[in-house]
C-alpha atoms as a PDB file:
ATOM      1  CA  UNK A   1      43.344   8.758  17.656  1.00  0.00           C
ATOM      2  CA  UNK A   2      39.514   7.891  18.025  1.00  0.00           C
ATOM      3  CA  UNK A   3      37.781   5.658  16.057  1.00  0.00           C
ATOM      4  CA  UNK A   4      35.091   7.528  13.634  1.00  0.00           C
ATOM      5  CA  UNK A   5      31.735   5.669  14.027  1.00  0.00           C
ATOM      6  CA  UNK A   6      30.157   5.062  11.247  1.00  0.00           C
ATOM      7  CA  UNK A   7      26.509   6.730  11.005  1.00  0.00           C
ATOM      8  CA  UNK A   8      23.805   4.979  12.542  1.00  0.00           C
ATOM      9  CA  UNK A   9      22.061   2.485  10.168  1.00  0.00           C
ATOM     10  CA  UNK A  10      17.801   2.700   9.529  1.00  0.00           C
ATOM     11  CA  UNK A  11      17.734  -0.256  11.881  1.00  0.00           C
ATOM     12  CA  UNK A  12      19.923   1.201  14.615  1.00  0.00           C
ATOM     13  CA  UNK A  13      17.384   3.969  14.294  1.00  0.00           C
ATOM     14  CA  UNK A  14      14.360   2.064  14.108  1.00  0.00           C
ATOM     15  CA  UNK A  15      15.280   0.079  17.955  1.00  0.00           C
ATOM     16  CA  UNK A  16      16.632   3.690  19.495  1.00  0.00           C
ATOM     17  CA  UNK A  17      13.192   5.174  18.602  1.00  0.00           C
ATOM     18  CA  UNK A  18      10.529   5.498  22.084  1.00  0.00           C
ATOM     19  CA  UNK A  19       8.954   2.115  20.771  1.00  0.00           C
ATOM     20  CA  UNK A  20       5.468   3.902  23.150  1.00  0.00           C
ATOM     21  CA  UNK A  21       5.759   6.337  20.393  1.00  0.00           C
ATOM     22  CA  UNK A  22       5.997   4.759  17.796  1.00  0.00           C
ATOM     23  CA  UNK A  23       3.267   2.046  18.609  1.00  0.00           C
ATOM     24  CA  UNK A  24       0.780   4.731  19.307  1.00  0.00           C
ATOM     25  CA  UNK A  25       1.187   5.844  16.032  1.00  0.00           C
ATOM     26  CA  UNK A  26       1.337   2.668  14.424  1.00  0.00           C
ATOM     27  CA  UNK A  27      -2.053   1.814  16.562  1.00  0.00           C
ATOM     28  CA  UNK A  28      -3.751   5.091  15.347  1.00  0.00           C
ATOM     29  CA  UNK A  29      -2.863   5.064  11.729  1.00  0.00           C
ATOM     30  CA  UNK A  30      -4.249   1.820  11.851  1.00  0.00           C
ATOM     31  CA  UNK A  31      -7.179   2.281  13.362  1.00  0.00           C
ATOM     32  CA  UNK A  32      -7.629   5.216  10.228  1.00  0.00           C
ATOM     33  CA  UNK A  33      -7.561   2.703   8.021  1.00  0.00           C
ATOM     34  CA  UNK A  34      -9.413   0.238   9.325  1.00  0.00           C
ATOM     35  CA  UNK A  35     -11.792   2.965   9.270  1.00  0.00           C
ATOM     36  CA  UNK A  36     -11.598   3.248   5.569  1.00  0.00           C
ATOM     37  CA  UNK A  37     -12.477  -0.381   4.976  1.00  0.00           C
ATOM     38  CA  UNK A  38      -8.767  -1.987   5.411  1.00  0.00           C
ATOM     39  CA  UNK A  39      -8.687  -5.767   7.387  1.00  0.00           C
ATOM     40  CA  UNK A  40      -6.914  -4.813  10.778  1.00  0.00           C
ATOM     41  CA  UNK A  41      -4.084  -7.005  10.644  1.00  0.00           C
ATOM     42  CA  UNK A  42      -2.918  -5.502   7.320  1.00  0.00           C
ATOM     43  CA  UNK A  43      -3.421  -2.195   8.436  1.00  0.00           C
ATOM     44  CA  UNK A  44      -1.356  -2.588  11.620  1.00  0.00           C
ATOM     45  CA  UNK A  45       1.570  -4.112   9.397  1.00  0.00           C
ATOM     46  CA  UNK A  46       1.345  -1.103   6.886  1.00  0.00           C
ATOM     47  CA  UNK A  47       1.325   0.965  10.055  1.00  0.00           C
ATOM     48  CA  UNK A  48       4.122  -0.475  11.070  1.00  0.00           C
ATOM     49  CA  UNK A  49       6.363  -0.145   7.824  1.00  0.00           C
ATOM     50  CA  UNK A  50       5.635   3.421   7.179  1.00  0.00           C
ATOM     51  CA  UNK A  51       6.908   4.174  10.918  1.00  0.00           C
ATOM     52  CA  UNK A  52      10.218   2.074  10.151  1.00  0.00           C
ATOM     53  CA  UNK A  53      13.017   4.401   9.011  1.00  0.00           C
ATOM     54  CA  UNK A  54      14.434   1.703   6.703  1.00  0.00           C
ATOM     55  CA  UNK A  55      10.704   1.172   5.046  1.00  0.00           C
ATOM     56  CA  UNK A  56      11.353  -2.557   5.475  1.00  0.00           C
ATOM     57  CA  UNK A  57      11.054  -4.955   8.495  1.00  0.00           C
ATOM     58  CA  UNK A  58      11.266  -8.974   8.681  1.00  0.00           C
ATOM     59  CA  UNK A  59       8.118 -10.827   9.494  1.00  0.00           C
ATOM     60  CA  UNK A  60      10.127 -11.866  12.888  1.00  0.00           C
ATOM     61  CA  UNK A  61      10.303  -7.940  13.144  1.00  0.00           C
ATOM     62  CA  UNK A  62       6.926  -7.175  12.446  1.00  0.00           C
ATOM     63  CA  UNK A  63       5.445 -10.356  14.791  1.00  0.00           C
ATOM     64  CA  UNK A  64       7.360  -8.789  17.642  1.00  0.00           C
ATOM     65  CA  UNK A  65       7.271  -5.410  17.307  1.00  0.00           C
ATOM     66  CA  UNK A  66       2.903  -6.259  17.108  1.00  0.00           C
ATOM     67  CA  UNK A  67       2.960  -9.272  19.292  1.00  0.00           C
ATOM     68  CA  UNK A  68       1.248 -11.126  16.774  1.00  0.00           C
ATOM     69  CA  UNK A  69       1.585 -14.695  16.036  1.00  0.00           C
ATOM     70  CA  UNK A  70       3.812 -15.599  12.485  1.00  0.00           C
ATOM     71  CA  UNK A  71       0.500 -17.181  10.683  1.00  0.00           C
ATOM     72  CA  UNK A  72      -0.901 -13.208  11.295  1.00  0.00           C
ATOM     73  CA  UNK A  73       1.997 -11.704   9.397  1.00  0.00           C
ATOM     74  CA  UNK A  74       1.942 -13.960   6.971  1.00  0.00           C
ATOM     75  CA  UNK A  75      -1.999 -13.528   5.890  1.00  0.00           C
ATOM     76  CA  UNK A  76      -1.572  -9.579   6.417  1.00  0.00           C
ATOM     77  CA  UNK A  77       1.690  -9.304   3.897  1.00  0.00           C
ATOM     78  CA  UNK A  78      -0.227 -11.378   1.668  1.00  0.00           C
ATOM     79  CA  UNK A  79      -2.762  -8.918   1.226  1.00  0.00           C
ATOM     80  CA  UNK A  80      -1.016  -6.525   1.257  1.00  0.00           C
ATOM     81  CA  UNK A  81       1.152  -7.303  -1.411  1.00  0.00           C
ATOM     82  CA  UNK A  82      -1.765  -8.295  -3.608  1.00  0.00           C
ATOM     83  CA  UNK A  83      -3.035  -4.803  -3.246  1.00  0.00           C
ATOM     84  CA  UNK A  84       0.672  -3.771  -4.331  1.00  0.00           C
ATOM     85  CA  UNK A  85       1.110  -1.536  -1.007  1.00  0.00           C
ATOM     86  CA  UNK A  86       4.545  -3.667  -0.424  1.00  0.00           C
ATOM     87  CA  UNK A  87       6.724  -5.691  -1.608  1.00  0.00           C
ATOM     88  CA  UNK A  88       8.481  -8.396  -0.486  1.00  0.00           C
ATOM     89  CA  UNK A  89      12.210  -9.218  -1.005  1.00  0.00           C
ATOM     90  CA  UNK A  90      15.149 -11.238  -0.314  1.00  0.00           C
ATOM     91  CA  UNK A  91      17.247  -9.976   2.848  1.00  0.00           C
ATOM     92  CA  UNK A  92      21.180  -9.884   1.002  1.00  0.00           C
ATOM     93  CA  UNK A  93      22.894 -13.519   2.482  1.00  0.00           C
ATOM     94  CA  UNK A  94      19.865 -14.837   4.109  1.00  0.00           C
ATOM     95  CA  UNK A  95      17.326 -17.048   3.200  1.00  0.00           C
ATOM     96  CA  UNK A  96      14.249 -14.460   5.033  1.00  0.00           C
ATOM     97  CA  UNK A  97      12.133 -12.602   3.223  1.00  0.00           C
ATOM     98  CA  UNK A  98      11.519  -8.235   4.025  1.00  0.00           C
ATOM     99  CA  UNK A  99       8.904  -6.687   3.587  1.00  0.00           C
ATOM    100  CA  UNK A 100       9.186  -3.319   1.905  1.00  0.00           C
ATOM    101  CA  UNK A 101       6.826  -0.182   2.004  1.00  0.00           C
ATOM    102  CA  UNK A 102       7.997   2.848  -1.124  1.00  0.00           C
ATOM    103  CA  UNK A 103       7.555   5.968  -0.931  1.00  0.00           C
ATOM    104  CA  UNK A 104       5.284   5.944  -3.872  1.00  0.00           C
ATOM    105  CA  UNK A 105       3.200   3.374  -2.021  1.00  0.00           C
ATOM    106  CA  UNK A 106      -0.343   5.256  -2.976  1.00  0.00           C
ATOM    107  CA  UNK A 107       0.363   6.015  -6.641  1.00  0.00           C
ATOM    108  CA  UNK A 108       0.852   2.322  -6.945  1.00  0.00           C
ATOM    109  CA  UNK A 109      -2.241   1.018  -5.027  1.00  0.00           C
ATOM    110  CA  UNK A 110      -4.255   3.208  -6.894  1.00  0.00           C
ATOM    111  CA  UNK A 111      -2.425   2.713 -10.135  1.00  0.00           C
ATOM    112  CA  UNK A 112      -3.126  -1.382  -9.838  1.00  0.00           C
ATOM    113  CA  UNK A 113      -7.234  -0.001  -9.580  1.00  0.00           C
ATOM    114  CA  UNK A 114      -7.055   0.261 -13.097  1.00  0.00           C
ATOM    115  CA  UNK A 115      -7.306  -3.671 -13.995  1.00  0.00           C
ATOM    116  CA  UNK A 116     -10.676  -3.394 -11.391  1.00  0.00           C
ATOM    117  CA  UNK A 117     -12.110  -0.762 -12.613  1.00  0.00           C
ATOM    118  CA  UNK A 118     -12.007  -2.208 -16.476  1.00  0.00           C
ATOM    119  CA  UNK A 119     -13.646  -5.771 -14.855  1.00  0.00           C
ATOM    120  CA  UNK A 120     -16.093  -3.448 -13.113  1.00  0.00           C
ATOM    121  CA  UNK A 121     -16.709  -1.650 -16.276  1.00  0.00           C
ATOM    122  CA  UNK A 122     -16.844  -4.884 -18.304  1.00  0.00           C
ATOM    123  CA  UNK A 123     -19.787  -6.720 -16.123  1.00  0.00           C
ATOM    124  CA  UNK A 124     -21.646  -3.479 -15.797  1.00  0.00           C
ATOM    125  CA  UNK A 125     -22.123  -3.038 -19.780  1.00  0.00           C
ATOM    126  CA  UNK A 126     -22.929  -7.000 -19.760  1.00  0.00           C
ATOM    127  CA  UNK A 127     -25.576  -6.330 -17.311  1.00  0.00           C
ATOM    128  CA  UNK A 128     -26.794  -3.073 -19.351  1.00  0.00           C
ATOM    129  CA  UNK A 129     -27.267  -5.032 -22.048  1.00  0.00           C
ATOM    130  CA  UNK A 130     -28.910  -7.834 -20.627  1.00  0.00           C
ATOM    131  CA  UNK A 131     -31.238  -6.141 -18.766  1.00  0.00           C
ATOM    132  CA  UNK A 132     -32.089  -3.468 -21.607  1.00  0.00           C
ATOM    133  CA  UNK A 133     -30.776   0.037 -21.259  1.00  0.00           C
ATOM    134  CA  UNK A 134     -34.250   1.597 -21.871  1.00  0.00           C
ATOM    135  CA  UNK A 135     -35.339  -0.252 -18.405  1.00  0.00           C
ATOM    136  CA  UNK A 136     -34.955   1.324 -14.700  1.00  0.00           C
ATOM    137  CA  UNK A 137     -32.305  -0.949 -13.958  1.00  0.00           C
ATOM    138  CA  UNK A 138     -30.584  -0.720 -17.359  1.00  0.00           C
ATOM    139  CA  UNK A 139     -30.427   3.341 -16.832  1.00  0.00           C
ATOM    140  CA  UNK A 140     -28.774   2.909 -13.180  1.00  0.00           C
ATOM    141  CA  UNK A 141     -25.868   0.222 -14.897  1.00  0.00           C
ATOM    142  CA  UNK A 142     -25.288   2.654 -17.405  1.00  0.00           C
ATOM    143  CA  UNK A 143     -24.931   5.691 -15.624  1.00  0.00           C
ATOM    144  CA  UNK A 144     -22.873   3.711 -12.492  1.00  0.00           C
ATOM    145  CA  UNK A 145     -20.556   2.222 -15.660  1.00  0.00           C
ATOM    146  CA  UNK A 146     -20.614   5.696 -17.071  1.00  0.00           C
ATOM    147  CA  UNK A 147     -19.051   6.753 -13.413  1.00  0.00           C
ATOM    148  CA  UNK A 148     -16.206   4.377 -13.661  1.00  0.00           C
ATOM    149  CA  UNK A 149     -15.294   5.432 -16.770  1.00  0.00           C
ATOM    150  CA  UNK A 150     -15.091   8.662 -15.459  1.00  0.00           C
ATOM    151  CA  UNK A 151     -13.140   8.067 -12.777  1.00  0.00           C
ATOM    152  CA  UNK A 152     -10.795   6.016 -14.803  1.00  0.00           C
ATOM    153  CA  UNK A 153     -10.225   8.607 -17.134  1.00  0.00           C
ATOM    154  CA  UNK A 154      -9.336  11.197 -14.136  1.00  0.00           C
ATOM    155  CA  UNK A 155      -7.831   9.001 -12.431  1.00  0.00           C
ATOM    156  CA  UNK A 156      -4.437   8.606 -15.296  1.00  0.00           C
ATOM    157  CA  UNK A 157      -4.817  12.011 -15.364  1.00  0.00           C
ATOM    158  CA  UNK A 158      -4.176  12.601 -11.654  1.00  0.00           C
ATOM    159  CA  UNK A 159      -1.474   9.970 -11.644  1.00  0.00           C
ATOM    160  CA  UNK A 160      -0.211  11.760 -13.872  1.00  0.00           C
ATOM    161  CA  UNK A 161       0.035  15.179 -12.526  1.00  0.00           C
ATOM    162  CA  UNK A 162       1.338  13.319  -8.918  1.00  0.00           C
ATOM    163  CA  UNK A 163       4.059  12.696 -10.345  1.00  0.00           C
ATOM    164  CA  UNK A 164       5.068  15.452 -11.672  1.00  0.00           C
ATOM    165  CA  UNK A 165       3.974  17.331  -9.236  1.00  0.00           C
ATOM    166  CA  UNK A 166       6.130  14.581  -6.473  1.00  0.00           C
ATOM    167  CA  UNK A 167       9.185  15.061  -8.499  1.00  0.00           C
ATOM    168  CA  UNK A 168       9.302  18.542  -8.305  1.00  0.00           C
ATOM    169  CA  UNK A 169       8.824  17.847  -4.598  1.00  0.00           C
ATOM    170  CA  UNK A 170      11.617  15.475  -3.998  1.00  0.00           C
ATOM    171  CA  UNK A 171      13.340  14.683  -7.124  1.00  0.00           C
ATOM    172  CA  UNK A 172      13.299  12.117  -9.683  1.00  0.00           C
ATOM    173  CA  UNK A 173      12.345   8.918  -8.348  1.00  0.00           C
ATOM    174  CA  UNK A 174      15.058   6.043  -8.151  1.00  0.00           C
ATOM    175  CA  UNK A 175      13.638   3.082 -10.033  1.00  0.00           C
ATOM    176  CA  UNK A 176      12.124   0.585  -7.641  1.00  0.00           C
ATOM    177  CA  UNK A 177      13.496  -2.855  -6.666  1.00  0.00           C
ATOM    178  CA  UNK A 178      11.505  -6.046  -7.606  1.00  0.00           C
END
């Protein structure tokens, strides 16, 4: 009787992939958002994660699979972690870190804008009233701080309606690992 395989795992999936293919993509989608202000290194590594069918690669992975050095991984998972775009986590019985991209990658990154656009919001009325809001400058503070707290506003409210709109979509969201 044969032997049932078992079904191939994300990272069986990940090496059988055209590796051409996939780099152009990962090259392109980088270049996009390097384009949108992103450091390249960073982007390349997000590039990389999203095209990974397990969402998650090693920093070995990654240094390979972008034939960049260890040090370059390191300073782009930094960032990118600060900005909440992945996360990093233990690999199960090893001591080396993955890095992880979710699926609700976006909604977070912009979610964590919150805590920049209240310090934004904070030294613009400080400079509105130290330099008088009856002055030229005082009137271009206010309404730029009056912007933020638009967007801010709109911005929970989009959140908001992503997710609601996302679950109906692709289901209720799993809770995410930390």
């Amino acid at each position: 009787m044969p032997k049932e395989s078992a079904p191939p795992s994300d990272r069986d999936r990940d090496r059988d992939r055209d590796g051409e293919r996939v780099g152009r993509f990962v090259e392109q989608f980088a270049s996009q958002l390097v384009e949108a202000g992103m450091p390249r290194m960073p982007a390349r590594i997000f590039a990389a994660l999203l095209a990974a069918d397990s969402g998650a690669l090693t920093s070995a992975q990654l240094g390979e699979q972008l034939q960049v050095s260890p040090a370059a991984v390191s300073g782009a998972v930094r960032y990118l972690t600060q900005q909440h775009m992945v996360s990093r986590e233990r690999e199960p019985g090893s001591r080396r870190d993955i890095f992880r991209v979710h699926s609700n990658q976006w909604y977070e990154a912009l979610a964590n804008r919150d805590g920049i656009l209240k310090r934004w919001e904070s030294a613009l009325s400080d400079g509105v009233a130290s330099l008088g809001a009856d002055t030229p400058a005082g009137r271009r503070l206010a309404e730029t701080l009056a912007f933020f707290e638009f967007v801010e506003h709109e911005l929970a409210q989009m959140l908001e309606r992503w997710r609601v709109h996302r679950e109906s979509l692709f289901g209720k969201q799993a809770p995410r690992r930390e």
